[in-house]
C-alpha atoms as a PDB file:
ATOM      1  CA  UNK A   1      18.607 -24.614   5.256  1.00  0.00           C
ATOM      2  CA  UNK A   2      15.889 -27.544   5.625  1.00  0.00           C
ATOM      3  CA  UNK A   3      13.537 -25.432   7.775  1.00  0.00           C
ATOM      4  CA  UNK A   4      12.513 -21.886   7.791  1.00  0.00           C
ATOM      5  CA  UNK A   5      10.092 -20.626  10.621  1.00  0.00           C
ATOM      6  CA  UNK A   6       8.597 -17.114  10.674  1.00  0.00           C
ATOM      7  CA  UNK A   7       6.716 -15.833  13.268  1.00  0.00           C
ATOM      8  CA  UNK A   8       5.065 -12.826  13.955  1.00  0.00           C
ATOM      9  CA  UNK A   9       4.116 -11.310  17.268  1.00  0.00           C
ATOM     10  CA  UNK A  10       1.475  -8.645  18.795  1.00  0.00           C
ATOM     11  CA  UNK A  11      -1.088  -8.122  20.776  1.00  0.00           C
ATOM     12  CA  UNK A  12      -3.756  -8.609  18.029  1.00  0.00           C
ATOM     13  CA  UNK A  13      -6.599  -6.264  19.852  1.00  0.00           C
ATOM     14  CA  UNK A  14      -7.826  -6.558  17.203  1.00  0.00           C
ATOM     15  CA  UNK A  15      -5.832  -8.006  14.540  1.00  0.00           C
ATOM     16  CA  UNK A  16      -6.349  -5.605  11.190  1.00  0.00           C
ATOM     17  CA  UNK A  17      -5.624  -5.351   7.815  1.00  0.00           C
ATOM     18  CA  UNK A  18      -2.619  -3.509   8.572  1.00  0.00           C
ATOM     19  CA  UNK A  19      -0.916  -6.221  10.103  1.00  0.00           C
ATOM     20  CA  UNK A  20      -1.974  -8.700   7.603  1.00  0.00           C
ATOM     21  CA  UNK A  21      -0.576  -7.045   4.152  1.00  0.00           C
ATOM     22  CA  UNK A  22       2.509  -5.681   5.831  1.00  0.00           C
ATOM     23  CA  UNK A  23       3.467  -9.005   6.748  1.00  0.00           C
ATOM     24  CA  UNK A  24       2.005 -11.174   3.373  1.00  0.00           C
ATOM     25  CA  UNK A  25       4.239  -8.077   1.820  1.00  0.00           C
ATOM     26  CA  UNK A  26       7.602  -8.868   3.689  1.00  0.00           C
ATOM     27  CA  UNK A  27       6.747 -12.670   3.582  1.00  0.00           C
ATOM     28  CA  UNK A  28       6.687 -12.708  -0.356  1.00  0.00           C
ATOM     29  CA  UNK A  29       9.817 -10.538  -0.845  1.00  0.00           C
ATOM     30  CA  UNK A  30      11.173 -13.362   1.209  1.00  0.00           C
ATOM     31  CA  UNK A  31       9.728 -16.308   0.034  1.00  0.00           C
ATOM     32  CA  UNK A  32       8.120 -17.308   3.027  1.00  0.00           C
ATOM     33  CA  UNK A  33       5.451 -19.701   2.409  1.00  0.00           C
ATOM     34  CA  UNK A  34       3.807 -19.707   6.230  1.00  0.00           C
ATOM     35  CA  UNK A  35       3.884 -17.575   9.062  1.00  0.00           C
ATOM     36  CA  UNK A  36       3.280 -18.344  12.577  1.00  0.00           C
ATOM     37  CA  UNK A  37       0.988 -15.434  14.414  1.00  0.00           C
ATOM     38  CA  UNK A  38       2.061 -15.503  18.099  1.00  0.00           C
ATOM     39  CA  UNK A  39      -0.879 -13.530  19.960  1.00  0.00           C
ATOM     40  CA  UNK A  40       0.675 -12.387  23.549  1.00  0.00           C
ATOM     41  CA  UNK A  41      -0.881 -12.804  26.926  1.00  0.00           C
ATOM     42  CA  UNK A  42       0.380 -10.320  29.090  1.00  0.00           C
ATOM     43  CA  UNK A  43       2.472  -7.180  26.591  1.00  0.00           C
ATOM     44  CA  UNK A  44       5.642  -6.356  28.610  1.00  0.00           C
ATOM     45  CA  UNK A  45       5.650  -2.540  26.714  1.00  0.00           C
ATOM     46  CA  UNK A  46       2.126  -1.328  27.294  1.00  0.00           C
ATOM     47  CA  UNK A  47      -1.281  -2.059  28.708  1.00  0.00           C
ATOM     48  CA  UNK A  48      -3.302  -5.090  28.796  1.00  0.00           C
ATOM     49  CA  UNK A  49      -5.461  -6.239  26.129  1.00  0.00           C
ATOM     50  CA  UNK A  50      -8.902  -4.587  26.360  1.00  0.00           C
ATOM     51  CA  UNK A  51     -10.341  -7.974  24.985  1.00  0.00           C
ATOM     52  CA  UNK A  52      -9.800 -11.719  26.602  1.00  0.00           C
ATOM     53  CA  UNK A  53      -7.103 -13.974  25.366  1.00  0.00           C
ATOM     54  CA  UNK A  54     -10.139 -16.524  23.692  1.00  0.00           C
ATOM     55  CA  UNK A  55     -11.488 -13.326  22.230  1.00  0.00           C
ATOM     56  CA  UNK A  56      -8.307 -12.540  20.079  1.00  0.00           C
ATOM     57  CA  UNK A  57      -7.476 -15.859  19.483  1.00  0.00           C
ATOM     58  CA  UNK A  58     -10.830 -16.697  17.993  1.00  0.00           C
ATOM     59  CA  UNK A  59     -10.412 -13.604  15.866  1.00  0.00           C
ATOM     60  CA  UNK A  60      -6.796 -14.958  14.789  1.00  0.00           C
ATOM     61  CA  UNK A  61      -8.560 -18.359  13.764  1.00  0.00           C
ATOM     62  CA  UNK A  62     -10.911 -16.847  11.395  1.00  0.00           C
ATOM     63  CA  UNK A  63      -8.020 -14.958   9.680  1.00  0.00           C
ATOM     64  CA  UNK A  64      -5.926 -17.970   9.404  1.00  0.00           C
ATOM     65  CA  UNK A  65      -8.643 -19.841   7.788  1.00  0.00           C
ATOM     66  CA  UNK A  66      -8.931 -17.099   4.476  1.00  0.00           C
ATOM     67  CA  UNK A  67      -5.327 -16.038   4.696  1.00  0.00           C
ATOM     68  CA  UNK A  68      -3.565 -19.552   4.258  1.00  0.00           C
ATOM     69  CA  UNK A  69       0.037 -17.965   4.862  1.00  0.00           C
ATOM     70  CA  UNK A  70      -1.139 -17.449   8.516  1.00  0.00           C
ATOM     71  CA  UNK A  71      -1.416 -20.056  11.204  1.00  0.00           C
ATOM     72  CA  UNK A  72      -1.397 -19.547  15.100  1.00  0.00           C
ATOM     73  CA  UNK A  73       1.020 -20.355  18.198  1.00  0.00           C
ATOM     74  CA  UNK A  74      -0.533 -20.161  21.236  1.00  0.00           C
ATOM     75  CA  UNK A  75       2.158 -20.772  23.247  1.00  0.00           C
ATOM     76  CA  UNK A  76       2.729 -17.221  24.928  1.00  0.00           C
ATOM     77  CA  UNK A  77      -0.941 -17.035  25.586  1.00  0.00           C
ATOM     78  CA  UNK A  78      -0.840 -20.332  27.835  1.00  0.00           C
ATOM     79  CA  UNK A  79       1.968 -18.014  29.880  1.00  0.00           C
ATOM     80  CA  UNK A  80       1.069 -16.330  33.091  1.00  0.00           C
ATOM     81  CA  UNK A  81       3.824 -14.011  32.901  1.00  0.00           C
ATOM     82  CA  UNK A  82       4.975 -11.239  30.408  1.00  0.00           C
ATOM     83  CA  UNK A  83       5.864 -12.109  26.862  1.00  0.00           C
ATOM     84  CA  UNK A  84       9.289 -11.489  26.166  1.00  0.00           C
ATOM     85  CA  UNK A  85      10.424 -12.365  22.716  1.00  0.00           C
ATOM     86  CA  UNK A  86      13.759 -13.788  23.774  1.00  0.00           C
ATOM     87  CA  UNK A  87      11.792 -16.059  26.131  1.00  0.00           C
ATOM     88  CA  UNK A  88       9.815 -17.340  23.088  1.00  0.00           C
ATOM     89  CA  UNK A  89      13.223 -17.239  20.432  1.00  0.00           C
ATOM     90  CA  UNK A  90      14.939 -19.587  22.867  1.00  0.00           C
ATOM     91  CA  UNK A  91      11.524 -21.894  23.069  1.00  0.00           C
ATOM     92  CA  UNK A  92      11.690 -21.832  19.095  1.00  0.00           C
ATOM     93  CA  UNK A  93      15.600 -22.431  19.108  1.00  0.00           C
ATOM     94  CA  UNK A  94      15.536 -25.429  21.763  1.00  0.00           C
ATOM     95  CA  UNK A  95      12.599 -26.992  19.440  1.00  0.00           C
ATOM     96  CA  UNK A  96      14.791 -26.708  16.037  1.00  0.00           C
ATOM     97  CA  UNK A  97      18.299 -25.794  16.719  1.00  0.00           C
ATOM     98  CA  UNK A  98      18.931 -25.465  12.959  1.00  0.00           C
ATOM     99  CA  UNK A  99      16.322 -24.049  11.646  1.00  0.00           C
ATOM    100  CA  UNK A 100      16.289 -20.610  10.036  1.00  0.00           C
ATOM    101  CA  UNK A 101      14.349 -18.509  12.777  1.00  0.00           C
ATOM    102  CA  UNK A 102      12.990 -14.834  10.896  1.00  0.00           C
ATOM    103  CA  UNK A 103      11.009 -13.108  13.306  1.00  0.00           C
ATOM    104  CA  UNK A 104       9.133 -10.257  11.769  1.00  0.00           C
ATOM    105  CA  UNK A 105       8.671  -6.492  13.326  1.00  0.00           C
ATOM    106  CA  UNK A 106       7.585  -3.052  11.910  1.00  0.00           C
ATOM    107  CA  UNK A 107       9.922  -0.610  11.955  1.00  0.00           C
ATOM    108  CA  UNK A 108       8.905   1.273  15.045  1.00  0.00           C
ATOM    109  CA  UNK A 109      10.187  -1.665  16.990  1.00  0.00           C
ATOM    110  CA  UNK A 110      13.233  -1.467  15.341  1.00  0.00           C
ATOM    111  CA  UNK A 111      13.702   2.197  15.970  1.00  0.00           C
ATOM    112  CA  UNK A 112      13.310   0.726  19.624  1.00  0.00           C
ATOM    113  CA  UNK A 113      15.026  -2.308  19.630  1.00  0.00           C
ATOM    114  CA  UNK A 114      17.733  -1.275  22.082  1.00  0.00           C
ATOM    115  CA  UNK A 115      15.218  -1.192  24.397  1.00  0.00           C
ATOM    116  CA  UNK A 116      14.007  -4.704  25.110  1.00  0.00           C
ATOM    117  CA  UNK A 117      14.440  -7.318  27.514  1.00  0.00           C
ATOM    118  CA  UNK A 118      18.146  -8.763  26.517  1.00  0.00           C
ATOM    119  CA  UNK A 119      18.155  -6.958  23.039  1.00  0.00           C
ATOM    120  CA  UNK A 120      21.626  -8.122  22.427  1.00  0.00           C
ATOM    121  CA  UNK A 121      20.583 -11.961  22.619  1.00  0.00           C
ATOM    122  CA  UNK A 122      17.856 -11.697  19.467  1.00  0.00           C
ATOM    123  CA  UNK A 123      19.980 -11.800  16.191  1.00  0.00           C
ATOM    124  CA  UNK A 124      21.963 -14.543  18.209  1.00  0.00           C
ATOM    125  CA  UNK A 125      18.521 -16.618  18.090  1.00  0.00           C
ATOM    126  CA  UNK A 126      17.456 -15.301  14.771  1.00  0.00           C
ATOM    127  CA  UNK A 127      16.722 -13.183  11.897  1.00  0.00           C
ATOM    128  CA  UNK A 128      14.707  -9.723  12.083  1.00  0.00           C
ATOM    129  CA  UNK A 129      12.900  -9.411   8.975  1.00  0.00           C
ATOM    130  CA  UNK A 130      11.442  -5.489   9.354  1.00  0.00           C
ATOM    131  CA  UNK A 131       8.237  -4.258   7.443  1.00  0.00           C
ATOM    132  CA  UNK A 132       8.643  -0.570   6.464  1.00  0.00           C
ATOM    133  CA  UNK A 133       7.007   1.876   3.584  1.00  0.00           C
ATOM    134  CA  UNK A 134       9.396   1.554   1.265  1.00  0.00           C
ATOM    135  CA  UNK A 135       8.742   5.244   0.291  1.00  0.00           C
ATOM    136  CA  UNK A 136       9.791   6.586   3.850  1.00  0.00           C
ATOM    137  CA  UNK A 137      13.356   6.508   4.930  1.00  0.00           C
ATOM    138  CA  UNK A 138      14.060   5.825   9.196  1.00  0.00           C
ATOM    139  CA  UNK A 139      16.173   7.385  11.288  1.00  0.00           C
ATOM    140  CA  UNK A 140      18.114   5.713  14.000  1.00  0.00           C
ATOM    141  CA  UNK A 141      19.576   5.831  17.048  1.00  0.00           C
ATOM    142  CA  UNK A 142      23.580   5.336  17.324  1.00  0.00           C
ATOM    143  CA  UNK A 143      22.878   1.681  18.586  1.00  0.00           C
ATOM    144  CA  UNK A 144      20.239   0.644  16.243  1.00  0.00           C
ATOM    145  CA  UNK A 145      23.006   2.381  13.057  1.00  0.00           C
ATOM    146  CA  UNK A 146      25.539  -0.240  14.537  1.00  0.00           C
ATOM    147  CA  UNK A 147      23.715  -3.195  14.862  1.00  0.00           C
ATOM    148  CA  UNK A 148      22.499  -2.432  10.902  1.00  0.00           C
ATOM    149  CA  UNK A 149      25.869  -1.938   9.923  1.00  0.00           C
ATOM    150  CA  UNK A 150      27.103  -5.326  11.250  1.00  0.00           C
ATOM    151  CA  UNK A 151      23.637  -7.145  10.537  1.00  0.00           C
ATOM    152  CA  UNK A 152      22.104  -5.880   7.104  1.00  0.00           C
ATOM    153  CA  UNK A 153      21.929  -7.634   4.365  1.00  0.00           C
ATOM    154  CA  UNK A 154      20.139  -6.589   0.874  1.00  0.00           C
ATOM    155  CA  UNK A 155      19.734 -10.598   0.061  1.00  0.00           C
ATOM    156  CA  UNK A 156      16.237 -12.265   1.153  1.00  0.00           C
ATOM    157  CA  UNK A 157      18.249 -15.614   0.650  1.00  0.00           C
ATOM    158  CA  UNK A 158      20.143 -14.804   3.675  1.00  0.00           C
ATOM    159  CA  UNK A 159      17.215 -15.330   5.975  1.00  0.00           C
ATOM    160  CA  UNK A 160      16.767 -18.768   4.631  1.00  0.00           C
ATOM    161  CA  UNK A 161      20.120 -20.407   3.970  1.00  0.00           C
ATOM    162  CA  UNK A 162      21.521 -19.160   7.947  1.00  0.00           C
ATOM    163  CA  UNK A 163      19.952 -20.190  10.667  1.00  0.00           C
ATOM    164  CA  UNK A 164      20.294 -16.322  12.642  1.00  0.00           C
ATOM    165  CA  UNK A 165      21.781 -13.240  12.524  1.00  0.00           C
ATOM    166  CA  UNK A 166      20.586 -11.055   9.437  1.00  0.00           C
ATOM    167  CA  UNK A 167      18.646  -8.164   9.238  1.00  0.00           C
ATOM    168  CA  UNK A 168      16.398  -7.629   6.059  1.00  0.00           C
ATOM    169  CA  UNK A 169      14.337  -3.975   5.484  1.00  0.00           C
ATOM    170  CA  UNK A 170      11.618  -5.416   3.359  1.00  0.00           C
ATOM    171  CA  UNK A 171       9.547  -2.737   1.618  1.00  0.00           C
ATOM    172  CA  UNK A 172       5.729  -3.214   2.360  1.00  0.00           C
ATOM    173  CA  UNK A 173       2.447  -1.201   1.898  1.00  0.00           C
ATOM    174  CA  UNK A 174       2.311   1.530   4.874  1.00  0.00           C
ATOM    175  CA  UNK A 175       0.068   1.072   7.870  1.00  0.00           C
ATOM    176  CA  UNK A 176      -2.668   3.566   7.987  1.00  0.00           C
ATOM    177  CA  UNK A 177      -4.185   2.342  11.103  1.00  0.00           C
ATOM    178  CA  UNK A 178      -3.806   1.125  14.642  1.00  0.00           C
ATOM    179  CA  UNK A 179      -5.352  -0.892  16.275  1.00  0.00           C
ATOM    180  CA  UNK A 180      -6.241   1.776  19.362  1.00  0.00           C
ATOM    181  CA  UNK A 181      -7.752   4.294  16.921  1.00  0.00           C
ATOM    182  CA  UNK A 182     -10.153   1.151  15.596  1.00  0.00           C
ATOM    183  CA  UNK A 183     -10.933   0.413  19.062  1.00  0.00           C
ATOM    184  CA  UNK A 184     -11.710   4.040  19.389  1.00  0.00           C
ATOM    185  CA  UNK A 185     -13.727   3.472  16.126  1.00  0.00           C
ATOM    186  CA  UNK A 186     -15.406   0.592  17.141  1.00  0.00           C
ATOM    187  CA  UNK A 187     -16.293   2.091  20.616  1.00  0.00           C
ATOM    188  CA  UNK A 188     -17.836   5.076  19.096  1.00  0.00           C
ATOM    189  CA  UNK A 189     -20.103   2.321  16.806  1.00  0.00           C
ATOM    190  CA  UNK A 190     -17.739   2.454  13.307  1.00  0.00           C
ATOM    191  CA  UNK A 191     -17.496  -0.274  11.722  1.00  0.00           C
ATOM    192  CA  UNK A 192     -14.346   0.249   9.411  1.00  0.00           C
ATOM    193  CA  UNK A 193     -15.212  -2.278   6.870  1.00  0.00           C
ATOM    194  CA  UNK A 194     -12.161  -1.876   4.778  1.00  0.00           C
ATOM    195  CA  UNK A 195      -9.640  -1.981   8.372  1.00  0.00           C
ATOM    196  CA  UNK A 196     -10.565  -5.411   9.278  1.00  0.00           C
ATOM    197  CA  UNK A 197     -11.002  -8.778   7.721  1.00  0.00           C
ATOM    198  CA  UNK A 198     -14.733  -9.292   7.079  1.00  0.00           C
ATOM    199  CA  UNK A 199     -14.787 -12.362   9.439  1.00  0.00           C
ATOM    200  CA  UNK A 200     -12.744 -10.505  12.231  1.00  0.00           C
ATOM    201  CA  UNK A 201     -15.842  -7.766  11.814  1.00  0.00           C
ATOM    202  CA  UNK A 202     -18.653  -9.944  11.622  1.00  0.00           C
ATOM    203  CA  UNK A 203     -17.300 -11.811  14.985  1.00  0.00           C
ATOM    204  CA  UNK A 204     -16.740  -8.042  17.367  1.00  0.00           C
ATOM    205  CA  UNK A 205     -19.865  -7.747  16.454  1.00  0.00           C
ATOM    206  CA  UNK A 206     -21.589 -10.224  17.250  1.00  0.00           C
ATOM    207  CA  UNK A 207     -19.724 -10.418  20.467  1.00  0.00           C
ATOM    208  CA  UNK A 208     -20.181  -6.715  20.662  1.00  0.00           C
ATOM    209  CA  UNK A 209     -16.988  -6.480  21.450  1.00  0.00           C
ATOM    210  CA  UNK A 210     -14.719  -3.214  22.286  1.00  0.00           C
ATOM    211  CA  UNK A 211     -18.210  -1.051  22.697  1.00  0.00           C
ATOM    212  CA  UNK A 212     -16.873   0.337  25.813  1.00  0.00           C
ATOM    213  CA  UNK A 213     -14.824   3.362  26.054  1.00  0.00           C
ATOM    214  CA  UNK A 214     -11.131   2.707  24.835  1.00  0.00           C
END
């Protein structure tokens, strides 16, 4: 395969440490050598951000520039309407129709999979490369045990030499935080030094950001 892209989607209010090593984790068991962060404008699943889109972009930028695996997209940010990831797979597919496409998730969103705008359509656009403690075994719905059983594979080569259709469990560190309890953190005047990258800490605050109630 002459071209692997891997991106990585969220909401990134703010982006933490959690993120960051579970995805360097699954990127190295895969060889993945860069890692696009796609930063969403308006989350289909949940409430708005709490900060603005230049906010959490900015705070993106400074990670990408110590974390070289990182860089950004910006593309669902310049949309006015909900991000659905199939939207943005087809975008990516259109752009390089033979690329290998791995789009990373944590394993929550796998548990949930089933329910997401045209579900069905993903692994038919690309791969789903899944970051989960490799210590703590998932349980899951009917659906999600028959898409595994058609889709899993145990070989990270898969993901590179296809251009779609593989699922890979990666084993990564767990994620002991959220980024609404360090919003509640940050609100309540924490600072949770070791949760975010330095630069991502130094900028809320001095944009005294997320001071308000969250």
């Amino acid at each position: 395969m002459s071209e692997v892209i891997a991106l990585f989607g969220g909401t990134f209010d703010p982006v933490h440490m959690g993120h960051l090593h579970a995805v360097s984790d699954a990127a190295k068991q895969v060889g993945l050598t860069k890692v696009h962060l796609l930063p969403c404008h308006i989350p289909p699943h949940k409430s708005g951000p709490k900060v603005s889109a230049e906010h959490r972009l900015a705070m993106l930028e400074l990670v990408c520039q110590d974390w070289p695996l990182f860089s950004v997209d910006k593309r669902e940010l310049e949309r006015d309407t909900p991000s659905y990831t199939v939207e943005t797979l087809r975008q990516f597919r259109q752009e390089s129709p033979k690329a290998a496409l791995v789009f990373i998730i944590g394993m929550d969103s796998l548990k949930s999979l089933d329910s997401w705008y045209h579900w069905p359509e993903l692994l038919k656009l690309c791969h789903l490369l899944v970051c989960q403690r490799g210590d703590c075994p998932a349980e899951f719905n009917p659906t999600i045990q028959a898409l595994l059983a058609q889709h899993q594979t145990d070989n990270p080569e898969r993901l590179k030499d296809t251009p779609y259709g593989h699922i890979l469990l990666a084993a990564t560190r767990a994620i002991h935080q959220s980024s609404t309890a360090l919003r509640q953190t940050l609100a309540q005047g924490g600072h949770e030094p070791d949760l975010l990258p330095p630069a991502v800490l130094a900028y809320i605050q001095q944009h005294k950001l997320y001071q308000a109630p969250c």
